[in-house]
Each structure stands twice: as structure tokens, then as C-alpha cells.
Protein backbone atom coordinates (compact mmCIF):
# COMPACT_ATOMS: atom_id res chain seq x y z
CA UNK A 1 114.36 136.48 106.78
CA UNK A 2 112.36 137.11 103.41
CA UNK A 3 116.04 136.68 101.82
CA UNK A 4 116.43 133.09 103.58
CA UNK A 5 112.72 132.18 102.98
CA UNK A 6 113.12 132.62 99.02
CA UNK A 7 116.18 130.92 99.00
CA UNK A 8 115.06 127.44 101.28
CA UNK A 9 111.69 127.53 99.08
CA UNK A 10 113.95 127.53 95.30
CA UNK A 11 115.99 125.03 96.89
CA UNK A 12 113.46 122.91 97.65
CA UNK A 13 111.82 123.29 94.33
CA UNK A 14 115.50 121.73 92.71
CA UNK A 15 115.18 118.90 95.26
CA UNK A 16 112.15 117.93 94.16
CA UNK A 17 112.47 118.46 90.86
CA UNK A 18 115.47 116.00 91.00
CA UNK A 19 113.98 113.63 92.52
CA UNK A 20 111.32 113.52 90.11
CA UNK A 21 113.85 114.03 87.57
CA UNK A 22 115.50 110.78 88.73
CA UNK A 23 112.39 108.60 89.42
CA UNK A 24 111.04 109.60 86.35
CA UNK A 25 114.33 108.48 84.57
CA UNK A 26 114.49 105.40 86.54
CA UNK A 27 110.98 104.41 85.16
CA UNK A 28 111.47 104.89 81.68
CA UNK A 29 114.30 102.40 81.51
CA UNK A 30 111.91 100.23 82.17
CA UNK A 31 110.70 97.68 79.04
CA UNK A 32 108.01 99.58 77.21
CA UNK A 33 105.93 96.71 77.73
CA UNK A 34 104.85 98.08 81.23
CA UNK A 35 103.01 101.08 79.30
CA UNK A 36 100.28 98.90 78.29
CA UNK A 37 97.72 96.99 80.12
CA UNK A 38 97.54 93.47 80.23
CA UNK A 39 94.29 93.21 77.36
CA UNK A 40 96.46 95.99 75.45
CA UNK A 41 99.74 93.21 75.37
CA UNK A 42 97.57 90.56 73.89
CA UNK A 43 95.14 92.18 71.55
CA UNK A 44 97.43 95.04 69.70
CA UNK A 45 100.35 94.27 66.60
CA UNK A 46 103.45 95.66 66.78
CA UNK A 47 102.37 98.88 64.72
CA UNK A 48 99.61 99.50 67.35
CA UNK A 49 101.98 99.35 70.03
CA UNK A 50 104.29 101.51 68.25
CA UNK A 51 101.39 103.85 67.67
CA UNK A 52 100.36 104.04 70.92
CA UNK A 53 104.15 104.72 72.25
CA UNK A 54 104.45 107.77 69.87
CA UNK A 55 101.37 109.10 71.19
CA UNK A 56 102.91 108.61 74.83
CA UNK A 57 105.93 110.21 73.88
CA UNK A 58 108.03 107.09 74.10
CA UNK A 59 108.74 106.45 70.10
CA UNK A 60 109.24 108.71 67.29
CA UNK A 61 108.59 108.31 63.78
CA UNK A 62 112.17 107.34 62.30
CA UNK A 63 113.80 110.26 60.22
CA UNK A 64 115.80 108.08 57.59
CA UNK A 65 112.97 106.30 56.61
CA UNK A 66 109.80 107.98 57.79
CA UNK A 67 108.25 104.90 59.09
CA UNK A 68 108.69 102.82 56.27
CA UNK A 69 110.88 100.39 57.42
CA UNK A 70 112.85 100.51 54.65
CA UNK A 71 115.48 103.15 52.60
CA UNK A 72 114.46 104.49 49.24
CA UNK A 73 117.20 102.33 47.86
CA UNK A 74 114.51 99.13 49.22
CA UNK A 75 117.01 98.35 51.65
CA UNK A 76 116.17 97.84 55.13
CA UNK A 77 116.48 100.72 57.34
CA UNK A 78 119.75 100.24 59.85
CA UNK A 79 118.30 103.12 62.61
CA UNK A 80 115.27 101.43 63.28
CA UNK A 81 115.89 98.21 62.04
CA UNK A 82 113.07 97.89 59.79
CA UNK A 83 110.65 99.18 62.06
CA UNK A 84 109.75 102.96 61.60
CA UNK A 85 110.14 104.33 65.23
CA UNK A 86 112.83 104.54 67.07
CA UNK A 87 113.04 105.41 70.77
CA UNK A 88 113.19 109.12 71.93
CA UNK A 89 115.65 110.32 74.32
CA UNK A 90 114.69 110.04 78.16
CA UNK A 91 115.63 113.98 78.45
CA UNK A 92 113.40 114.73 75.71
CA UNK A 93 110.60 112.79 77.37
CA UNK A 94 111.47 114.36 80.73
CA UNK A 95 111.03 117.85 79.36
CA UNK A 96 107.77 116.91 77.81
CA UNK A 97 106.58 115.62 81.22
CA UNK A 98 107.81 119.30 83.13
CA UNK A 99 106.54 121.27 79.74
CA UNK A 100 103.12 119.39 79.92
CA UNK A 101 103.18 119.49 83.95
CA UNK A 102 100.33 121.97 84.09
CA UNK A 103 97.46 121.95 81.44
CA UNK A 104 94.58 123.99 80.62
CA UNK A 105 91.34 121.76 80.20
CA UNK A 106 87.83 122.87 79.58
CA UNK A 107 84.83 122.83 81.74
CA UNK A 108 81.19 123.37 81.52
CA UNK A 109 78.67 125.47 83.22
CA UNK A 110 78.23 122.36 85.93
CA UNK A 111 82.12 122.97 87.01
CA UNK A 112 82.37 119.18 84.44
CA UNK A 113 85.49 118.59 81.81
CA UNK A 114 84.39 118.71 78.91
CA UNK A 115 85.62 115.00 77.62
CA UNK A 116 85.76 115.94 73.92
CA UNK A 117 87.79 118.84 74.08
CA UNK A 118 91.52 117.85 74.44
CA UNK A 119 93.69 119.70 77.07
CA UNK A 120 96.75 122.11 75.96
CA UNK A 121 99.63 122.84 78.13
CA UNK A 122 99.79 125.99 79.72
CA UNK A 123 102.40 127.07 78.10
CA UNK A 124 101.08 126.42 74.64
CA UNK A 125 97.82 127.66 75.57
CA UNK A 126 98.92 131.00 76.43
CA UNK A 127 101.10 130.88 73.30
CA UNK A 128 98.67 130.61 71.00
CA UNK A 129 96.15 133.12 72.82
CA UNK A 130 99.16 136.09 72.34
CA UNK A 131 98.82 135.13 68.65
CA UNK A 132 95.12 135.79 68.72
CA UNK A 133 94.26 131.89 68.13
CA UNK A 134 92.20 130.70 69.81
CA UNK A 135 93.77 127.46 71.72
CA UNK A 136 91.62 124.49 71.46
CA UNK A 137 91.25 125.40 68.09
CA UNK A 138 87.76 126.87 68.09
CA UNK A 139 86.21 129.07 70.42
CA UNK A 140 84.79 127.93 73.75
CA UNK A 141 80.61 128.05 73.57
CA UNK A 142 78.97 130.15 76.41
CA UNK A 143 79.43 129.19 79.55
CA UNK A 144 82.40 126.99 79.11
CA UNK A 145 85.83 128.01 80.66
CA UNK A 146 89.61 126.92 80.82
CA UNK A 147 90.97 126.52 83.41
CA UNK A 148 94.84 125.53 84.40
CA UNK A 149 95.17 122.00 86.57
CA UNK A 150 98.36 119.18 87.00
CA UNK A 151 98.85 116.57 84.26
CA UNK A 152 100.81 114.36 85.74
CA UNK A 153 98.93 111.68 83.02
CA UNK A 154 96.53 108.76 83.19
CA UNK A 155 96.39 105.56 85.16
CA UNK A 156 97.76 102.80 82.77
CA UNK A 157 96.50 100.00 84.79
CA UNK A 158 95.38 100.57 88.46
CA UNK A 159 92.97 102.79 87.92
CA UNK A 160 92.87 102.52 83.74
CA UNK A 161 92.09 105.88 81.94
CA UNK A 162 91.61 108.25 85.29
CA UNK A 163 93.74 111.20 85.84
CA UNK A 164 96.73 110.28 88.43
CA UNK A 165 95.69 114.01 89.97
CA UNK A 166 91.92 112.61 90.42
CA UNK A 167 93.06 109.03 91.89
CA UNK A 168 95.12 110.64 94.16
CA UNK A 169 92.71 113.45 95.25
CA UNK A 170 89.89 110.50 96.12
CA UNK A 171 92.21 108.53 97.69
CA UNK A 172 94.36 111.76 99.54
CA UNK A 173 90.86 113.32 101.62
CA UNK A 174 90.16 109.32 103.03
CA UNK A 175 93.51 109.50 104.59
CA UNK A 176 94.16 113.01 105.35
CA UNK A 177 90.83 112.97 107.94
CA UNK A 178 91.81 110.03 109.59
CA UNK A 179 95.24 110.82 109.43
CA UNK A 180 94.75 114.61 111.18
CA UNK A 181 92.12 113.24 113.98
CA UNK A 182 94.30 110.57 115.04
CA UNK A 183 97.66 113.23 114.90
CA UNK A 184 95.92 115.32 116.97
CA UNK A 185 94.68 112.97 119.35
CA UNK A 186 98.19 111.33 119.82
CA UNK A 187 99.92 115.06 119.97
CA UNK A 188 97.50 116.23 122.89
CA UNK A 189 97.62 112.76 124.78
CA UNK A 190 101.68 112.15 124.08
CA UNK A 191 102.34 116.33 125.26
CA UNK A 192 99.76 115.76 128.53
CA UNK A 193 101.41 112.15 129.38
CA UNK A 194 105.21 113.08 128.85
CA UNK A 195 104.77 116.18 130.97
CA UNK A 196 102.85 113.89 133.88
CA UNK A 197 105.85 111.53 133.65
CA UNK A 198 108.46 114.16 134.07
CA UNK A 199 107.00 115.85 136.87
CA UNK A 200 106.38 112.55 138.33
CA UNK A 201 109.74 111.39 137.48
CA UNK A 202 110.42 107.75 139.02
CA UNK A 203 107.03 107.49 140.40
CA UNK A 204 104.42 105.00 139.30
CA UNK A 205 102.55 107.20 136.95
CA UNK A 206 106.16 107.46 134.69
CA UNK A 207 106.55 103.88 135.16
CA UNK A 208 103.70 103.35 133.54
CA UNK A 209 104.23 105.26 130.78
CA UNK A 210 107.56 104.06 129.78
CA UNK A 211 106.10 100.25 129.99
CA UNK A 212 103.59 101.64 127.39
CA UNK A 213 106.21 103.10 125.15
CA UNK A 214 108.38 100.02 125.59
CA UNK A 215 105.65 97.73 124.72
CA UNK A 216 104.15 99.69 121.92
CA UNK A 217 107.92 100.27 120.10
CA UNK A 218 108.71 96.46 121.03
CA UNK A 219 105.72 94.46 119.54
CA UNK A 220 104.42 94.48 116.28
CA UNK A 221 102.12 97.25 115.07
CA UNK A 222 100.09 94.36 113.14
CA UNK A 223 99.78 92.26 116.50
CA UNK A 224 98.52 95.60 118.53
CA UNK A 225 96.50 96.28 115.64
CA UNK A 226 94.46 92.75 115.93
CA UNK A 227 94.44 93.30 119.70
CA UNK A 228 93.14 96.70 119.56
CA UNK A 229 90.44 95.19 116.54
CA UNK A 230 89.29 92.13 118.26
CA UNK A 231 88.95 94.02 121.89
CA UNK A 232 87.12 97.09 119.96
CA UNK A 233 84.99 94.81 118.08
CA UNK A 234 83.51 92.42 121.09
CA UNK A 235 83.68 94.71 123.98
CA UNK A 236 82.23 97.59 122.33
CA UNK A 237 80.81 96.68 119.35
CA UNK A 238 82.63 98.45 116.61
CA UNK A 239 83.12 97.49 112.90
CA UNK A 240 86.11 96.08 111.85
CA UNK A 241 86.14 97.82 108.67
CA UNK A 242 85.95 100.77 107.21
CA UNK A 243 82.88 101.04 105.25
CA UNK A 244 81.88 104.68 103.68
CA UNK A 245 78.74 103.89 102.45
CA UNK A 246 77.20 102.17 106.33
CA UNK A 247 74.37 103.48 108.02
CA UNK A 248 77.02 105.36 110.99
CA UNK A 249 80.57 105.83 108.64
CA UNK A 250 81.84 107.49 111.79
CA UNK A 251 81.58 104.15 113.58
CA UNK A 252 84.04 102.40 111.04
CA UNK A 253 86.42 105.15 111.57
CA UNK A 254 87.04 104.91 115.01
CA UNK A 255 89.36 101.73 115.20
CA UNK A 256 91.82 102.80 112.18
CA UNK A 257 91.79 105.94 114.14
CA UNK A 258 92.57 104.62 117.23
CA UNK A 259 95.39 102.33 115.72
CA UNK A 260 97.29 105.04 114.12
CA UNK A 261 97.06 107.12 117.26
CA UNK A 262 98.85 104.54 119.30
CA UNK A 263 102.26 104.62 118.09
CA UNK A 264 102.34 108.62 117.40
CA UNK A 265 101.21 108.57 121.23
CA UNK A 266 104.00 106.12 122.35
CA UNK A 267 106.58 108.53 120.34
CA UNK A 268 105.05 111.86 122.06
CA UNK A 269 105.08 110.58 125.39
CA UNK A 270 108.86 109.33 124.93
CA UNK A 271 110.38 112.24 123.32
CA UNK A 272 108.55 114.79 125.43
CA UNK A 273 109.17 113.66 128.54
CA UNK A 274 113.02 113.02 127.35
CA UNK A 275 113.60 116.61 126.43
CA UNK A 276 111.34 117.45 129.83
CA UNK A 277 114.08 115.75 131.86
CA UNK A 278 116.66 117.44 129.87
CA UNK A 279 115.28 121.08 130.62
CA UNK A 280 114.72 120.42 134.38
CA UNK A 281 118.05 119.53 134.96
CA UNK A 282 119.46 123.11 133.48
CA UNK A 283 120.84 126.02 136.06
CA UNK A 284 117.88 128.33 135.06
CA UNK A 285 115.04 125.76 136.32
CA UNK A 286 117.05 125.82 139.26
CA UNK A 287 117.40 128.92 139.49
CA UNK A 288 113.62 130.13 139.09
CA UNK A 289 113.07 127.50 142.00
CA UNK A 290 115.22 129.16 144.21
CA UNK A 291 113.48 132.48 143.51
CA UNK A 292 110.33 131.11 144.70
CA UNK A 293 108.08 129.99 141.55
CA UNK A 294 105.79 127.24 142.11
CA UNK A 295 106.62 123.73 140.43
CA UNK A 296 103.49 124.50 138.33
CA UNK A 297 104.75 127.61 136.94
CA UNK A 298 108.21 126.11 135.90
CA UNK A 299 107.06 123.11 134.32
CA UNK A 300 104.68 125.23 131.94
CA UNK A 301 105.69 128.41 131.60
CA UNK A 302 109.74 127.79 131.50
CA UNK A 303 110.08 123.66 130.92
CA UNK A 304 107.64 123.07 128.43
CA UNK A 305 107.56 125.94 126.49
CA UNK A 306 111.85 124.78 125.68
CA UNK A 307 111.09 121.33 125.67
CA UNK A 308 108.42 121.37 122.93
CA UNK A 309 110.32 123.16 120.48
CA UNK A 310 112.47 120.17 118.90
CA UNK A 311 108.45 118.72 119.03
CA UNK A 312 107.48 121.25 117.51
CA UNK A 313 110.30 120.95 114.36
CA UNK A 314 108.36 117.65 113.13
CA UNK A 315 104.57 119.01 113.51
CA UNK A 316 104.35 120.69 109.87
CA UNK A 317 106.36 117.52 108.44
CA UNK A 318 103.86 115.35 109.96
CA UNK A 319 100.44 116.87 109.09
CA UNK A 320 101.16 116.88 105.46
CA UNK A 321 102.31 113.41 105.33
CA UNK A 322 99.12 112.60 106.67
CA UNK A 323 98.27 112.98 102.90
CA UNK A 324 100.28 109.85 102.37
CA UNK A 325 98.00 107.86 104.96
CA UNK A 326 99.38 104.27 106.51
CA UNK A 327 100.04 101.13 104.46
CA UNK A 328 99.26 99.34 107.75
CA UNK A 329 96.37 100.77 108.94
CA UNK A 330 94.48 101.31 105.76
CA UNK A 331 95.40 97.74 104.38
CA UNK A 332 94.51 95.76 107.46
CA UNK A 333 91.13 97.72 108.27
CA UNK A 334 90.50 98.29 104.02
CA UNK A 335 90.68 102.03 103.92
CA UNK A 336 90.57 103.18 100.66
CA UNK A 337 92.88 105.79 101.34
CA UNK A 338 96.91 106.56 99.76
CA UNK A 339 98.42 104.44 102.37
CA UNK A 340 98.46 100.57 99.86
CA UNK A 341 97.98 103.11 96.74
CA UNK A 342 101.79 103.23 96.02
CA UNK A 343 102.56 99.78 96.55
CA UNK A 344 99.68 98.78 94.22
CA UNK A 345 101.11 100.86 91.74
CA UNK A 346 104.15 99.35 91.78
CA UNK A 347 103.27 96.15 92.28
CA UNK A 348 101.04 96.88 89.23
CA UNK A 349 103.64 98.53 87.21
CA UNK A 350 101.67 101.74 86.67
CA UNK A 351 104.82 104.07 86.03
CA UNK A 352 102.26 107.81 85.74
CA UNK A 353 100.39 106.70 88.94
CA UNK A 354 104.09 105.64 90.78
CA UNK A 355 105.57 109.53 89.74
CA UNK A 356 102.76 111.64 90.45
CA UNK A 357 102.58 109.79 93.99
CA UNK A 358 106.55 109.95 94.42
CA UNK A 359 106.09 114.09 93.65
CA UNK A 360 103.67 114.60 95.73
CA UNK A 361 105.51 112.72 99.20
CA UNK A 362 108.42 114.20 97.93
CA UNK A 363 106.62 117.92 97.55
CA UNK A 364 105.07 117.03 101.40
CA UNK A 365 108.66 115.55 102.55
CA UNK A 366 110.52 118.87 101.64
CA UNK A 367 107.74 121.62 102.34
CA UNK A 368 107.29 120.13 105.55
CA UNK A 369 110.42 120.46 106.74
CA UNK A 370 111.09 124.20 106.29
CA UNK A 371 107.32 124.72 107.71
CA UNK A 372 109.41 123.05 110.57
CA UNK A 373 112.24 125.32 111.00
CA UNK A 374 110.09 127.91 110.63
CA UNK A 375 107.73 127.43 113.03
CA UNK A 376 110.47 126.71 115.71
CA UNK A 377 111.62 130.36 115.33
CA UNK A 378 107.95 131.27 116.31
CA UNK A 379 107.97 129.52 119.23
CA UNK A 380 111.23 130.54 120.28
CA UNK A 381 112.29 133.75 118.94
CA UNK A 382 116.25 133.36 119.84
CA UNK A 383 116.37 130.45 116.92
CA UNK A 384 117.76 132.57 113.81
CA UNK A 385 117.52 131.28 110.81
CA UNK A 386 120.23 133.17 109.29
CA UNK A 387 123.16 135.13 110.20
CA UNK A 388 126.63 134.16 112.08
CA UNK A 389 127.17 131.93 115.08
CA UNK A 390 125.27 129.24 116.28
CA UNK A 391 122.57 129.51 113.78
CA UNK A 392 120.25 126.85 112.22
């Protein structure tokens, strides 16, 4: 098992290295023009734009003519046609991004960065420390200490000049509570409902429930989203939007909440009573029914226990994409949450904030589904991971 566990986890560090890799790739074939804001494109010369793309890691200083422009016979310089950088490889600029990945920056007493101390990547920090230098080229004062974070890079235009690791980190705790009250809502009420409609299978109580899941699946989340705001608003008085900073900021919650609960409820309720239905029709229900056990004792101790299993695959996957919050929700009650972030950076062209957001779904994506497999072997024990046979 520890054999299998090491090998699924370096696996799924390739896969999302690649797809980093690839995104990453992707985005610098873009027109460098996209690396500065809009004030930036108006205001700076050519040299300052050229300045500013060496500093990024985008340009280079030309090596036949060392910026001049121009050969020491005076002729113009054919690499760089006359204008002193030239562009660096993408694969060099993708290893800078993995080598500079992790960086060490300095903080104060207060737990504060230090602003005028530059950060050094980790592995030039520890570099220079075996050499007995000291790293950020002097040594710390009392009190201050380095310490090792992500550099994914700055926000070129969304958020201009912040972190993409402290965007995403204000924006990744509105959406993760909402997200994890309302999964856990629609998990307990999907669970409780599909059981009721299997054991009551063809009675009124499971012809309810399927109308529900039809309807909810059918119409358009926006359109139950307006119904579910206008009814919550005038028959009980809630806000409409979320607002952190009002007098009750659990109040404002409640309706996004709600929302996002509805369709996660709709898809419990369908799959679990589906795979219900599927277990009570095998010979060993039968069986333990012949042998006496009450209908009770079947449908919890034998049914459900099988039937939540392929549930139970999705659960990990699902609680760390909460991270990722709900373009839907979040836009239409103005969350300020991930769910509109990555659309705004792309709608924006903000190429840092677009890859650190496409690492971490991609890092949630891939973690969360061998948390899955996993935890489906610890529900049922006769699931092997590894081995011969039929084996997952």
C-alpha cells in the first residue's frame, strides 16, 4: 500500500506539473503587451518596456551587441534588429518560474514582510547560507526571520502589485466556508432523502423526490437562483447580498448557501437512491431477508453501507474544490470569493494571477481524486488498490 501510495502521489506531482508546464507555455505566447497594465502601455518608451520585460524574465540583454543596437562595425545589429534584447526561450522562463516556485522572504517581529528586503529563492538562499553568506546580502536585525512561502508572482492588473498567493488566499477562505456548509448540508439531506426514496420505492415520498431532481437538473440554476432570492428576500427577510462588513454577516450568507446546496442535494438524492436500488435488488439483500433481519437493519447496515461507497469516491474531490467556490453563486449574490476570480483574470489578461489559479484547481483536481480511492478502501476493505484481479 505505502508502495502504491508513493507512486499515485509522484504521478500526480508530473500531472500537475504538466499542466502547469503547458498553461504556462500557452501564456507566454501570448504578445508581451499583456505583461503591462493599461497606464504602463501608454506612459513607458520602448526601452522601459524592454526594461521591465528583462526584469520579468521575458527579454534578455542581446549578446552580439550588448544592448546597443548596433555592431562595433556601426552596423545595425541583425539578432535583435537594432533593439538590444531579444526574447528568451519559453523553457528557460519555465525553469525560472519552477526554480523561483518557492522563496524565502523576510518578516518582522509582528509576523509583517519586510517590503524593503527582496525575496531569494529557496534554492539560492540555502546556497549561499552553505557558503557562509549571508543571503539577503546583510544580516537579518533581531527579531526578523526568513521564512520559505510560494512565488507564483504579482498581479499585473487585477489586483496590481499583490502576491497571486495573497489574492488567492483572501479570496480562497470566502469560498471555502460557504462552500463546506452548503456541501455538508446537501451531503446529509441528499444521503437521508435518497435512502427515504429507495425504501419507499414507487410511493409518493420517491415521487417527490425525483420531481425535485428533475426540476432542479432541468431548469436553469440562474432562474432557481432568482426564485430562491426573491422568495428568501420577501418572505423572510434576508439580504440579497453578501455583505462582510453588515451588522449580522451570517444573515448575507444564508441565501448563497442555500443556492449552492440545491443542486449538490438534487445530485445526492439521485445517485444515492440509484445505487440504493441497485444493492436491493442483489441475492445477498435477499438473502439476509429470508434469514429474518428487519428492513431497517438491511437498508443501513448491508444497503447503505455498499451503496455509499461510489458516493463516497467524489467526497475528498469535492471538499477541496470548494476552494475554487461557484462562478454562479458568488457572481449573482457578489461574493468576493474564487468563484468570478479566474474569469476576471482572464478576461483581464493577468497571465501570473491565471497560472497560480490553474495550479492550484489543478493541485485540488488531482489530490482529490486519490483522497477518493483511498478513502473507498476504508469504507470497504475488499477494494485493493493494488495487486492482481479485479483491482482498482
Amino acid at each position: 500500500m505505502a508502495k502504491y501510495i508513493l507512486k499515485r502521489l509522484f504521478q500526480s506531482l508530473i500531472t500537475v506539473l504538466l499542466v502547469v508546464s503547458v498553461v504556462f507555455i500557452l501564456l507566454r505566447m501570448m504578445p508581451s503587451d499583456y505583461f503591462f497594465t493599461e497606464d504602463e502601455l501608454m506612459k513607458f518608451t520602448e526601452i522601459q518596456k524592454n526594461a521591465k520585460l528583462e526584469r520579468l524574465g521575458i527579454m534578455e540583454i542581446c549578446s552580439e551587441c550588448h544592448g546597443n543596437g548596433k555592431l562595433e562595425s556601426g552596423e545595425a545589429c541583425g539578432k535583435c534588429q537594432g533593439e538590444g534584447y531579444v526574447n528568451r526561450s519559453v523553457f528557460a522562463q519555465l525553469g525560472d518560474f519552477f526554480y523561483e516556485m518557492v522563496e524565502m522572504r523576510v518578516y518582522n517581529a509582528k509576523g509583517k514582510e519586510v517590503k524593503s528586503i527582496t525575496g531569494v529563492p529557496l534554492w539560492t538562499y540555502l546556497g549561499r547560507k552553505n557558503a557562509g553568506e549571508f543571503p539577503f546580502g546583510e544580516e537579518l536585525k533581531e527579531g526578523y526571520q526568513a521564512r520559505p512561502v510560494f512565488n507564483l508572482g504579482k498581479s499585473i492588473r487585477l489586483e496590481k502589485g499583490q502576491y497571486v498567493t495573497d489574492v488567492i488566499k483572501a479570496k480562497m477562505g470566502v469560498s471555502m466556508e460557504i462552500g463546506l456548509i452548503s456541501l455538508a448540508i446537501s451531503l446529509v439531506l441528499g444521503v437521508v432523502f435518497g435512502v427515504l426514496q429507495a425504501h419507499y420505492k414507487g410511493g409518493t415520498f420517491d415521487h417527490i423526490g425525483t420531481g425535485f431532481t428533475v426540476v432542479v437538473n432541468a431548469v436553469p440554476h440562474l432562474v432557481i437562483y432568482t426564485i430562491i432570492m426573491i422568495a428568501g428576500s420577501s418572505l423572510f427577510g434576508l439580504p440579497m447580498r453578501y455583505d462582510a462588513t453588515a451588522a449580522n454577516p451570517t444573515l448575507t450568507k444564508i441565501l448563497p448557501i442555500v443556492c449552492l446546496s440545491v443542486a449538490s442535494t438534487a445530485g445526492y438524492m439521485l445517485w444515492t437512491r440509484r445505487y440504493m436500488v441497485d444493492e436491493l435488488n442483489k441475492d445477498y439483500i435477499r438473502l439476509a431477508k429470508l434469514k429474518g433481519l428487519s428492513s431497517r437493519k438491511v437498508m443501513f447496515r448491508h444497503v447503505l453501507k455498499n451503496a455509499f461507497v461510489p458516493l463516497a469516491q467524489y467526497l475528498p474531490y469535492s471538499i477541496l474544490l470548494t476552494v475554487g467556490g461557484s462562478l454562479l453563486v458568488e457572481t449573482f449574490f457578489s461574493v468576493p470569493g474564487m468563484g468570478p476570480e479566474l474569469t476576471k483574470a482572464i478576461g483581464r489578461y493577468d497571465l501570473n494571477l491565471v497560472q497560480g489559479i490553474v495550479l492550484l484547481y489543478a493541485t485540488m483536481g488531482i489530490l482529490g481524486v486519490f483522497l477518493g480511492d483511498l478513502l473507498m478502501t476504508v469504507i470497504d476493505p475488499r477494494i485493493k488498490l493494488t495487486g492482481k484481479g479485479d483491482v482498482r
